[in-house]
C-alpha atoms as a PDB file:
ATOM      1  CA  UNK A   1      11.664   5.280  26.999  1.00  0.00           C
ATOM      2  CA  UNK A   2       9.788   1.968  28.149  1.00  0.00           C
ATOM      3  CA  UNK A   3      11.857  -0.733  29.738  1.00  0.00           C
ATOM      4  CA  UNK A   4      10.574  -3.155  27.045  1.00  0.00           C
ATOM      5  CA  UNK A   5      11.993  -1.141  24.007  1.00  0.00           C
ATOM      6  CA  UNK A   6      15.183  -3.134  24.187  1.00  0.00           C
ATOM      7  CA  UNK A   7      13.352  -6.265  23.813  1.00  0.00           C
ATOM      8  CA  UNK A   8      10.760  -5.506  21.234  1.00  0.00           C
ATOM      9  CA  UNK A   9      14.109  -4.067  19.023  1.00  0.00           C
ATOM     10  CA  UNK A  10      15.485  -6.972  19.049  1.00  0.00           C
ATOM     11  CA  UNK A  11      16.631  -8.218  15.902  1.00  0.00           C
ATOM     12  CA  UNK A  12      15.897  -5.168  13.814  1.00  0.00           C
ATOM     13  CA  UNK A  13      17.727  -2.450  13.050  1.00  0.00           C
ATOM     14  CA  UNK A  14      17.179   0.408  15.366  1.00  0.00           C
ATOM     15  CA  UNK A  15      19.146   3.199  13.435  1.00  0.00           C
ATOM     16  CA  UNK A  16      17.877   4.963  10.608  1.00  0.00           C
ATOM     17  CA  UNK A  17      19.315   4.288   7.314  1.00  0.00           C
ATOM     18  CA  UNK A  18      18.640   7.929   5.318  1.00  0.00           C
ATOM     19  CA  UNK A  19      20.142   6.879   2.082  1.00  0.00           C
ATOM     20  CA  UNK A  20      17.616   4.123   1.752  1.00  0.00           C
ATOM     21  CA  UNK A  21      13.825   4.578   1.179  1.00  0.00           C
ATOM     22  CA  UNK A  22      11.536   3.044   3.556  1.00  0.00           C
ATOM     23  CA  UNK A  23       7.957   2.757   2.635  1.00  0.00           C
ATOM     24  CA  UNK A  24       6.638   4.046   6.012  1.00  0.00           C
ATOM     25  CA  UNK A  25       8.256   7.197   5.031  1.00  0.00           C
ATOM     26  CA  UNK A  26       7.575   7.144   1.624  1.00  0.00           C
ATOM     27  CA  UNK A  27       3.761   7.016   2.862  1.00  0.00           C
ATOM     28  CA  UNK A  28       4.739   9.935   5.327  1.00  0.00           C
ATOM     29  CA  UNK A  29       5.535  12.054   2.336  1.00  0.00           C
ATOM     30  CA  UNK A  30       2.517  11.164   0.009  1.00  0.00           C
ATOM     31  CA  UNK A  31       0.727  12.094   3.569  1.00  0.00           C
ATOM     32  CA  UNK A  32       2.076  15.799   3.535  1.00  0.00           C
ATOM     33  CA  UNK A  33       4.109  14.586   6.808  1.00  0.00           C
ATOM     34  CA  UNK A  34       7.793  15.988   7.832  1.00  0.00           C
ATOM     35  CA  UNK A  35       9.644  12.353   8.608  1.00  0.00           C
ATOM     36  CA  UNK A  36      11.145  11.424   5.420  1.00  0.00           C
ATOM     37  CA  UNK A  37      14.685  11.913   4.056  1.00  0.00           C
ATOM     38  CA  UNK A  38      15.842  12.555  -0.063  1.00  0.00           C
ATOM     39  CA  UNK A  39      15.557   8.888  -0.832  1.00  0.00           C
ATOM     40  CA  UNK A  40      12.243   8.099   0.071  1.00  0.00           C
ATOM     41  CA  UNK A  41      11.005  11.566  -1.464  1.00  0.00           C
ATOM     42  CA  UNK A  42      12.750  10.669  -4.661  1.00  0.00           C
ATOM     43  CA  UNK A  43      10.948   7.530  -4.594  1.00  0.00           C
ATOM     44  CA  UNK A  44       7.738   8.618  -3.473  1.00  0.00           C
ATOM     45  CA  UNK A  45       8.124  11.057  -6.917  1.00  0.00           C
ATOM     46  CA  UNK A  46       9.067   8.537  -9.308  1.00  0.00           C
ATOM     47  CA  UNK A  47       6.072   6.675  -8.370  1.00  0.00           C
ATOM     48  CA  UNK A  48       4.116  10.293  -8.472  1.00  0.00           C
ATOM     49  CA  UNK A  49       5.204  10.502 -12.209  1.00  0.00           C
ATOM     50  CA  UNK A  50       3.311   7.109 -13.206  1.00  0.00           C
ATOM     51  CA  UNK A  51       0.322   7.695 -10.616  1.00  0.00           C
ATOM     52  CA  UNK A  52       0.093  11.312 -10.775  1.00  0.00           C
ATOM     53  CA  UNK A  53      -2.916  10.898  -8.151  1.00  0.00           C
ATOM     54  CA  UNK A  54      -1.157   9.009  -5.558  1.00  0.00           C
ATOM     55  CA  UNK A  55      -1.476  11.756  -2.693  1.00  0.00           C
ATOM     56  CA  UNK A  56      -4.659  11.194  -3.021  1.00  0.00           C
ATOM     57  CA  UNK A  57      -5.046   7.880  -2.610  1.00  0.00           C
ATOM     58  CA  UNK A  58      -3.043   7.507   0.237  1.00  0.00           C
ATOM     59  CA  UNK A  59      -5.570  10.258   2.180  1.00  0.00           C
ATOM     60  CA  UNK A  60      -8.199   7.704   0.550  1.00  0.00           C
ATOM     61  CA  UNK A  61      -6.543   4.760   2.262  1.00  0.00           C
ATOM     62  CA  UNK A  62      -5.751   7.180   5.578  1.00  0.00           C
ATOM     63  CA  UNK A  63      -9.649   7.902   5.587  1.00  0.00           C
ATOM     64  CA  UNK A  64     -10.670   4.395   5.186  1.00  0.00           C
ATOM     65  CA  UNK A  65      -9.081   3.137   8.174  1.00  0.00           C
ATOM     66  CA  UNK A  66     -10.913   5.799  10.452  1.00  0.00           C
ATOM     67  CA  UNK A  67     -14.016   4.357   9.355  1.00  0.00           C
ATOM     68  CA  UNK A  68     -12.745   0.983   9.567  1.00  0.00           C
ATOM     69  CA  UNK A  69     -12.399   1.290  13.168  1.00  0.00           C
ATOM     70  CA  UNK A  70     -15.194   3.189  13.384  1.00  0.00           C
ATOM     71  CA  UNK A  71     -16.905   0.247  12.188  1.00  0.00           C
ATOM     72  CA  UNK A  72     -15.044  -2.089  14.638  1.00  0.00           C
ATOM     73  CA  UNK A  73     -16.187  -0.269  17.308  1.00  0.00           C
ATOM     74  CA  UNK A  74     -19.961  -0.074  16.774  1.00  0.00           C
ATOM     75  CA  UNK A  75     -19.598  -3.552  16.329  1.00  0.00           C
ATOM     76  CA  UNK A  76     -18.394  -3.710  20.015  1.00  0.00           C
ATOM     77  CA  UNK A  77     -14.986  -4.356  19.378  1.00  0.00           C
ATOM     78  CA  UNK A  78     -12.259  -2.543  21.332  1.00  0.00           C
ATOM     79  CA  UNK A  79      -9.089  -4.148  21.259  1.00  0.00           C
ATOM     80  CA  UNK A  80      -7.143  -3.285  18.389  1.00  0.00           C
ATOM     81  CA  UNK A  81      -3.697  -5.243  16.284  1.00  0.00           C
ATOM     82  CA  UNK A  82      -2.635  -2.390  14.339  1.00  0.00           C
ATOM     83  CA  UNK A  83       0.679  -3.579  12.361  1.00  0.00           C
ATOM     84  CA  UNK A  84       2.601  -1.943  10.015  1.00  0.00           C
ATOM     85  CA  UNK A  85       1.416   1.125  11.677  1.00  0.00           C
ATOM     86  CA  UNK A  86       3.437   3.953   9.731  1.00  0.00           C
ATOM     87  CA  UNK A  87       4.905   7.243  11.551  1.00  0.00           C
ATOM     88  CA  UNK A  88       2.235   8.679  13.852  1.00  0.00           C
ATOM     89  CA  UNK A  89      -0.038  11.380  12.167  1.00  0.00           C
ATOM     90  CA  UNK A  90      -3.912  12.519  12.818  1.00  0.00           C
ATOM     91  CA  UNK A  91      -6.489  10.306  12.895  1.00  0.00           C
ATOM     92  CA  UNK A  92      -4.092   7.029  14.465  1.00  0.00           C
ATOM     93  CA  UNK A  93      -5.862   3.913  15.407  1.00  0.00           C
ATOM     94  CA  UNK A  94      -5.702   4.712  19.360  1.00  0.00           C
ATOM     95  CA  UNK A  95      -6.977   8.354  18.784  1.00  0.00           C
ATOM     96  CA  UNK A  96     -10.027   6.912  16.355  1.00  0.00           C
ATOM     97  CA  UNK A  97     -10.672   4.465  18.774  1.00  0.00           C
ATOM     98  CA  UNK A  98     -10.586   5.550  22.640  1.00  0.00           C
ATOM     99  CA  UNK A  99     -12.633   9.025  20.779  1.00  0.00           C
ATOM    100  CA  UNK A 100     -15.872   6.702  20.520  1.00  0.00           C
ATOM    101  CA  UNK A 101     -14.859   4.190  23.668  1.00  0.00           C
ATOM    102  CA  UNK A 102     -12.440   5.891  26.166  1.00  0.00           C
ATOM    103  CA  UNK A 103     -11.458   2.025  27.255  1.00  0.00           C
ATOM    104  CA  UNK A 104     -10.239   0.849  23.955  1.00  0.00           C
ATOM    105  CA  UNK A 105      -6.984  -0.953  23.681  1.00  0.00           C
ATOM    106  CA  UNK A 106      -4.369  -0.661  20.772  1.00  0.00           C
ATOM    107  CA  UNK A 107      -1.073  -2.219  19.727  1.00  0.00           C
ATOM    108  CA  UNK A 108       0.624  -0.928  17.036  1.00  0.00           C
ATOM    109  CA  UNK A 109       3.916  -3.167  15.157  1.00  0.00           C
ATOM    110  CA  UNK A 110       6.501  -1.640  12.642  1.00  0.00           C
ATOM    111  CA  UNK A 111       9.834  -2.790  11.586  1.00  0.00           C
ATOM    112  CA  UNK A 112      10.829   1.260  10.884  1.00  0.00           C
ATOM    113  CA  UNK A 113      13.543   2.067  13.201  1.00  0.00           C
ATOM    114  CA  UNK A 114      11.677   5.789  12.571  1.00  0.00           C
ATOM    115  CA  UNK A 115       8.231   4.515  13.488  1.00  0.00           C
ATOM    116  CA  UNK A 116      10.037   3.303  16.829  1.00  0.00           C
ATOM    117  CA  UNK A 117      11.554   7.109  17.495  1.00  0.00           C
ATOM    118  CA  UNK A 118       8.029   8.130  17.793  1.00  0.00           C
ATOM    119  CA  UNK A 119       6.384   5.293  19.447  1.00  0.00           C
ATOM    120  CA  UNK A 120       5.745   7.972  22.522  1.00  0.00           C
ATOM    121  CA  UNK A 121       2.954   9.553  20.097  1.00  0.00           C
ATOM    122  CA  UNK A 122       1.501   6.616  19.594  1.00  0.00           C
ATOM    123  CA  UNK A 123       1.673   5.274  22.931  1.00  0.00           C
ATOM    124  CA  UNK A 124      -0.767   8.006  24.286  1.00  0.00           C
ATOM    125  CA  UNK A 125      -3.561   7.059  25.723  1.00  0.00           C
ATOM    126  CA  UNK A 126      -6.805   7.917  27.987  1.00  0.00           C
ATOM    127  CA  UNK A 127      -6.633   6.428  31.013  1.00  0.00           C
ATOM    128  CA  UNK A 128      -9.296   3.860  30.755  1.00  0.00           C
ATOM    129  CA  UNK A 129      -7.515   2.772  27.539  1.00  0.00           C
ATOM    130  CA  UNK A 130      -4.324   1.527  26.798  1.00  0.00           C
ATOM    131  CA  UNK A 131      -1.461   1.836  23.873  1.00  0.00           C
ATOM    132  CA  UNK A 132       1.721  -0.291  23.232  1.00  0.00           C
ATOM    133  CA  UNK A 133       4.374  -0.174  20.810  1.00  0.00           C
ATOM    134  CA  UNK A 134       6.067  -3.675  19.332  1.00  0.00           C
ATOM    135  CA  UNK A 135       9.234  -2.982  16.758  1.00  0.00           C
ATOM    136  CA  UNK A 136       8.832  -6.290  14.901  1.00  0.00           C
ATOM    137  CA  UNK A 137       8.635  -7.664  11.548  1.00  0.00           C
ATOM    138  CA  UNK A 138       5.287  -9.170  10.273  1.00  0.00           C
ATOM    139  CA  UNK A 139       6.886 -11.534   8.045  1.00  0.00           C
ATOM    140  CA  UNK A 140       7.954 -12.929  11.214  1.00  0.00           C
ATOM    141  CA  UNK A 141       4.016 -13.000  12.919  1.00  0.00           C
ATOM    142  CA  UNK A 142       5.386 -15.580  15.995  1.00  0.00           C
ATOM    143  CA  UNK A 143       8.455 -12.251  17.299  1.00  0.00           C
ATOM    144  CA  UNK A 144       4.600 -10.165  17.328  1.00  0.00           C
ATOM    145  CA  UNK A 145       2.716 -12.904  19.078  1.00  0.00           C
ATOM    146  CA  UNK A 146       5.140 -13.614  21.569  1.00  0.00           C
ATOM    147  CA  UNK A 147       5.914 -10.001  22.570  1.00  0.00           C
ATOM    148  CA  UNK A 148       4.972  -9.746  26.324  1.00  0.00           C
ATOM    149  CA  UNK A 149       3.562  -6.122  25.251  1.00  0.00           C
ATOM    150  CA  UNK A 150       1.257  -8.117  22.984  1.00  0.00           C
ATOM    151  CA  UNK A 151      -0.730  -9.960  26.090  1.00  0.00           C
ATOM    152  CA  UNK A 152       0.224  -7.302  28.573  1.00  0.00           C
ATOM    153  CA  UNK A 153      -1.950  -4.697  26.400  1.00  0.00           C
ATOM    154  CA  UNK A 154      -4.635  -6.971  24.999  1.00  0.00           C
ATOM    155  CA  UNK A 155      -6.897  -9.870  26.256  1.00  0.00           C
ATOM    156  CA  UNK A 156      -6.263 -12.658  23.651  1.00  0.00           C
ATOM    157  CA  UNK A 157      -9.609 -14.196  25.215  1.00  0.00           C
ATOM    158  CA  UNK A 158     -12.067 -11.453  23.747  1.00  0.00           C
ATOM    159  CA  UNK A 159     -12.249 -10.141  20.221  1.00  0.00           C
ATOM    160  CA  UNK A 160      -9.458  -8.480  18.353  1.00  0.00           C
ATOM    161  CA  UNK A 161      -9.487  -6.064  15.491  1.00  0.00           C
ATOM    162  CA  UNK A 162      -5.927  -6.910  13.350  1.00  0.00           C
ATOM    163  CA  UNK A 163      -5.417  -3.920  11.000  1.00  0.00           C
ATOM    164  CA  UNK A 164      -3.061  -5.034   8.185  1.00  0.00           C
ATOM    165  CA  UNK A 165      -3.894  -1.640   6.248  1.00  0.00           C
ATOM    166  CA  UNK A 166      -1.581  -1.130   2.726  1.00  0.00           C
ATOM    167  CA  UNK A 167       0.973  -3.662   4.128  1.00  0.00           C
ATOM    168  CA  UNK A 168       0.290  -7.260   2.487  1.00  0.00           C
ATOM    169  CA  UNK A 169       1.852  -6.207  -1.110  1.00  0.00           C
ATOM    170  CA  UNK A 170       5.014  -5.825   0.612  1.00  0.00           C
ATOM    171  CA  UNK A 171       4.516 -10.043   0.839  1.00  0.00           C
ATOM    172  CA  UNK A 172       5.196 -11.856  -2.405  1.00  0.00           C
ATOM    173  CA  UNK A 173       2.996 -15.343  -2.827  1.00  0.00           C
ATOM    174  CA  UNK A 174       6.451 -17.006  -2.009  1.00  0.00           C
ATOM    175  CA  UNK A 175       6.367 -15.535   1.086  1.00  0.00           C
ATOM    176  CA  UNK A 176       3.051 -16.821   2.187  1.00  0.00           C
ATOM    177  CA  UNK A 177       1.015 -14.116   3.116  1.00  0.00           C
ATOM    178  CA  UNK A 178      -2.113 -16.343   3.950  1.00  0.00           C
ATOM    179  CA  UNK A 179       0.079 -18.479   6.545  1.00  0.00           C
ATOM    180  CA  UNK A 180       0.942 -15.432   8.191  1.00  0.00           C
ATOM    181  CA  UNK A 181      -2.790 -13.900   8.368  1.00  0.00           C
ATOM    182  CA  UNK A 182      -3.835 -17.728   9.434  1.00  0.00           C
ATOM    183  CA  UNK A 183      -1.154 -17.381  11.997  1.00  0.00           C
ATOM    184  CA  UNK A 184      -2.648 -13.905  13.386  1.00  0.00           C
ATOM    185  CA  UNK A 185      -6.274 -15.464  13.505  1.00  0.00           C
ATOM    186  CA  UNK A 186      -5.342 -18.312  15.222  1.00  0.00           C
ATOM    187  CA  UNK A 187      -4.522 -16.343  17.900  1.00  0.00           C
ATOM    188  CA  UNK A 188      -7.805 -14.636  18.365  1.00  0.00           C
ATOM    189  CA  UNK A 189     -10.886 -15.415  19.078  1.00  0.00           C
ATOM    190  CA  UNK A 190     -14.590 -15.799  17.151  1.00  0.00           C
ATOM    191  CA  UNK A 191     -15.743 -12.483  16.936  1.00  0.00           C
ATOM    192  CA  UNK A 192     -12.620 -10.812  16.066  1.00  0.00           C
ATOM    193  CA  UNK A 193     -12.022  -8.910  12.809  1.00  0.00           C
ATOM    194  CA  UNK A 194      -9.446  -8.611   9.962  1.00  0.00           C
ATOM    195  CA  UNK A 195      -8.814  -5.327   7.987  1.00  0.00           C
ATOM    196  CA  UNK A 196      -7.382  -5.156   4.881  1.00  0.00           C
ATOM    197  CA  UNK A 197      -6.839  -2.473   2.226  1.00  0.00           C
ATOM    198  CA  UNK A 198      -4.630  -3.695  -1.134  1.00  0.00           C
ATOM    199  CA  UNK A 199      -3.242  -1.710  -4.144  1.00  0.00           C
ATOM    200  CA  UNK A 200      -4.236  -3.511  -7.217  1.00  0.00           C
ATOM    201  CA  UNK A 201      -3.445  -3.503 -10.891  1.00  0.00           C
ATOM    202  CA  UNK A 202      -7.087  -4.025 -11.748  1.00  0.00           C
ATOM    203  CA  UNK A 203      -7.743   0.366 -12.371  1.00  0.00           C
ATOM    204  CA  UNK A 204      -4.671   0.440 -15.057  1.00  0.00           C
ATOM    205  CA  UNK A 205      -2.517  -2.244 -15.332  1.00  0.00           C
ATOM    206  CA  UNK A 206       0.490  -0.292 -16.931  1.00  0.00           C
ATOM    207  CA  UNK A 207       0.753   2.556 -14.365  1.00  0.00           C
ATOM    208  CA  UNK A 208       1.073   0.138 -11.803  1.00  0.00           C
ATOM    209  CA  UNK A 209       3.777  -2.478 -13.688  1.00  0.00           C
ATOM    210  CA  UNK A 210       5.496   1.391 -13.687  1.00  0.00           C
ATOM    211  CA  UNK A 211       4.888   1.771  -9.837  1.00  0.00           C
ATOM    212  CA  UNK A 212       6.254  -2.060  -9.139  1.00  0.00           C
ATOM    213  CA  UNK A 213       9.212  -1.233 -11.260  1.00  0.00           C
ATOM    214  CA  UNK A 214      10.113   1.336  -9.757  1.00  0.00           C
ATOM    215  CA  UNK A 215       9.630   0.110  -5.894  1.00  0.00           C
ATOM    216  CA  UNK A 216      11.576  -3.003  -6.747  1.00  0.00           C
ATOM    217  CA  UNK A 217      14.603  -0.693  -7.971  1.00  0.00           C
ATOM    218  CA  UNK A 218      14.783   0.694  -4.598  1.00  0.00           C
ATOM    219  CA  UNK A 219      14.503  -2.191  -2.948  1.00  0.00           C
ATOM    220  CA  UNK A 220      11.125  -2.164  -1.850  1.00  0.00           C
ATOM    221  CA  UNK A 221       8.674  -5.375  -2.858  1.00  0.00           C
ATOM    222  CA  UNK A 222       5.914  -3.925  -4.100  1.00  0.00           C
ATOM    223  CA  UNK A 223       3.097  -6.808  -5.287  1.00  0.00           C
ATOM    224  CA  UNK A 224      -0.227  -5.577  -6.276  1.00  0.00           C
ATOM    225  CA  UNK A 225      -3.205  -8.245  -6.375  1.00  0.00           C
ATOM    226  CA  UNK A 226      -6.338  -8.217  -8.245  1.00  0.00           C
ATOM    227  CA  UNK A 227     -10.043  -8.484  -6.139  1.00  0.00           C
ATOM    228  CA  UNK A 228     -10.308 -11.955  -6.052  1.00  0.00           C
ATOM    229  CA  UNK A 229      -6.207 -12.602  -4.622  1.00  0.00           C
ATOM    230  CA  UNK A 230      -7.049  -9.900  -2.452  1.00  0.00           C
ATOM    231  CA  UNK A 231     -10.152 -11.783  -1.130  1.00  0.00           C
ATOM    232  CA  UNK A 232      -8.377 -14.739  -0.467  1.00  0.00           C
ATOM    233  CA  UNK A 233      -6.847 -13.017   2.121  1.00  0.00           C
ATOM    234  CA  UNK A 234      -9.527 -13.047   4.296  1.00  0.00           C
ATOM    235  CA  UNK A 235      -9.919 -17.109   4.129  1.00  0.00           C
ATOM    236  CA  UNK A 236     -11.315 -17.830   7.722  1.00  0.00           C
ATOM    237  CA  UNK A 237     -13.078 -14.967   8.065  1.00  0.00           C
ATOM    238  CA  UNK A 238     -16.642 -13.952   6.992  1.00  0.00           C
ATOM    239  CA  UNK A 239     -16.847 -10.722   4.786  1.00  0.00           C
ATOM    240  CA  UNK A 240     -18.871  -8.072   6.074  1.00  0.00           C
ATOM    241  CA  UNK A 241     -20.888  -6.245   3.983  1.00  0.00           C
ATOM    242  CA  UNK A 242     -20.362  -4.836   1.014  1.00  0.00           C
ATOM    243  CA  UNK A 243     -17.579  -6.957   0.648  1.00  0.00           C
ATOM    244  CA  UNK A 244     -14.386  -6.140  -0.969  1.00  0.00           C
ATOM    245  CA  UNK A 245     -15.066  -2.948  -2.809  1.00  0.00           C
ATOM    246  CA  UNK A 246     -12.704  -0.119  -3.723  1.00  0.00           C
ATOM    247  CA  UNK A 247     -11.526   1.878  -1.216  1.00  0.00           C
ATOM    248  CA  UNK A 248     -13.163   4.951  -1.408  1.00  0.00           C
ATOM    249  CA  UNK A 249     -16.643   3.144  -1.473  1.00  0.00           C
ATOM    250  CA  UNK A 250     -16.549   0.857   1.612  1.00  0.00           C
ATOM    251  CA  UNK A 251     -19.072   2.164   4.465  1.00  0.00           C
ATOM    252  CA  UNK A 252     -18.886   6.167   3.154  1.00  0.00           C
ATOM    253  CA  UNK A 253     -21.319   6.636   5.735  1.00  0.00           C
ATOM    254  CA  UNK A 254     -18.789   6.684   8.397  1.00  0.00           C
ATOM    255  CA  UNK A 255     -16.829   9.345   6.750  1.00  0.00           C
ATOM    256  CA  UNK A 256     -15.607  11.892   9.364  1.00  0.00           C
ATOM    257  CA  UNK A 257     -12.621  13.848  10.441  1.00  0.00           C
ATOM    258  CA  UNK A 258     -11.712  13.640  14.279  1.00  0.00           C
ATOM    259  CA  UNK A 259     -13.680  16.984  14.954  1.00  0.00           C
ATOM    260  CA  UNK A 260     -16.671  15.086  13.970  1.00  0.00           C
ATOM    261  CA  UNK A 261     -17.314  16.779  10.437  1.00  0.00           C
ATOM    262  CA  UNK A 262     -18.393  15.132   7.343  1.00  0.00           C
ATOM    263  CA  UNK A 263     -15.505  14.845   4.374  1.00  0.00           C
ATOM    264  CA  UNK A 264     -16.951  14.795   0.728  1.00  0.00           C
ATOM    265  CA  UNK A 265     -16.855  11.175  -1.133  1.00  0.00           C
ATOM    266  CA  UNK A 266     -14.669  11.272  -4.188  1.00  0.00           C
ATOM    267  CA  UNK A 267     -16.987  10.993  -7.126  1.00  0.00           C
ATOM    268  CA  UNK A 268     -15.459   8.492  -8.923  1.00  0.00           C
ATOM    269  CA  UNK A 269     -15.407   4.993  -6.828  1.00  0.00           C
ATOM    270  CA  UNK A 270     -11.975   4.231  -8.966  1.00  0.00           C
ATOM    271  CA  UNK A 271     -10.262   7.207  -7.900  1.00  0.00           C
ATOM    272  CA  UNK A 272      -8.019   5.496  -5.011  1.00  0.00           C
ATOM    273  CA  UNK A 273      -6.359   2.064  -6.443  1.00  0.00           C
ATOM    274  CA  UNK A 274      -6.987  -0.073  -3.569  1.00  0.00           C
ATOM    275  CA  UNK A 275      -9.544  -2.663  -2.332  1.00  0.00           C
ATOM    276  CA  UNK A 276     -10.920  -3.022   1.022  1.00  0.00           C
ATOM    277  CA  UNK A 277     -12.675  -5.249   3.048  1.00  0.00           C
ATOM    278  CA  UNK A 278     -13.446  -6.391   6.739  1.00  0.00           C
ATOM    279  CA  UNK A 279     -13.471  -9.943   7.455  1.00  0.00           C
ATOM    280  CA  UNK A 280     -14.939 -11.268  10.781  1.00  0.00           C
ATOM    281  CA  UNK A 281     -14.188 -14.896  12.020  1.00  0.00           C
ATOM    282  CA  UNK A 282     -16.867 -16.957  12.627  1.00  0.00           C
END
């Protein structure tokens, strides 16, 4: 166990609560993975029996960052701010990542006490890259940015990717989710990127007022936005190409597993009720 864990705990609970669902491991489940417990599986069905699809889509969302950093990379970025990372599973950030440049650099945040019990999977690395693990709170983006892992891991001076993938509609407006993004890019510099994916209401509007109601009886803010809130997100940032599309559709030429092999593209573009984008400030 690293000598910082006690620090970057600090202020968040470190124990698992199993009689409350957590929407790290409610993703875990939808993912097929073993790191759950009855409430978040009992969630993660109630929300099944409105979006019957909803396995699916979280693959869809999986898949998309892969390419995402795929992208990044190409693009000569190798520094990577992955928060609200999720329990480890194939295909992480770091593994994506260091498999096209072995140097490449990678912090991952979560506030999941569960998430920190397996930081050592996700603090792996080749050794010409480098992985850290921050247990922090985005809602609080100054206890990331001032977490000595943060600056001992990544050089603030040259480009960052920040990852915020299926995380922002756990921030209601009232919690001012574009402060806390500004905040991130502040601390980065031109040339860096932003990547956000977003469940929206925009595919069917009742199955997700279903989904919300549901989340918020377990506790769980759960705020989808529309294309246009979701592109606000990326204010300071330019929009790469093709913009903010649906998940599925962004960049399908970088579709790959980490053996290299192609995976089919869903037919329909709709199937996966998120948008996407990558933002890159100017």
């Amino acid at each position: 166990m690293p000598d910082s864990w006690a620090e970057t705990a600090t202020g968040l609970p470190t124990t698992i609560d199993a009689t409350v669902a957590h929407e790290a491991r409610v993703y875990d489940y939808w993912l097929g993975g073993k790191d759950n417990y009855p409430a978040d599986r009992a969630l993660g069905d109630a929300i099944a029996t409105h979006i019957p699809a909803i396995r699916s889509m979280a693959r869809a969302n999986r898949a998309f960052l892969g390419r995402a950093v795929r992208y990044v990379v190409d693009a000569g970025v190798t520094q990577f701010l992955d928060i609200g990372t999720g329990i480890p599973t194939a295909g992480n950030t770091h593994e994506i990542a260091q498999g096209i440049a072995s140097d490449a650099r990678v912090v991952y945040v979560d506030n999941d006490p569960i998430v920190l019990a397996h930081a050592r999977a996700l603090m792996s690395s080749t050794r010409a890259g480098k992985t850290a693990f921050i247990h922090a709170d985005l809602h609080d983006p100054a206890s990331i940015l001032r977490d000595p892992s943060l600056t001992a891991t990544l050089d603030l001076n040259r480009p960052v990717a920040i990852m915020l993938v299926a995380i922002m509609m756990y921030f209601r407006d009232s919690d001012d989710p574009h402060a806390i993004i500004e905040n991130l890019l502040e601390s980065v510099p031109s040339g860096s990127f932003i990547v956000i994916t977003h469940p929206t209401a925009d595919f069917d509007a009742r199955a997700m007022a279903r989904v919300v109601a549901s989340a918020e009886s377990a506790g769980i803010t759960f705020n989808p936005r529309s294309r246009t809130e979701t592109e606000t997100l990326f204010a300071g940032t330019e929009i790469v190409e093709p913009g903010v599309v649906p998940v599925v559709t962004w960049h399908p030429e970088l579709i790959g597993d980490l053996s290299g092999r192609m995976q089919a593209i869903p037919a329909d573009p709709e199937s996966a009720w998120y948008w996407a984008g990558v933002g890159r400030k100017s």
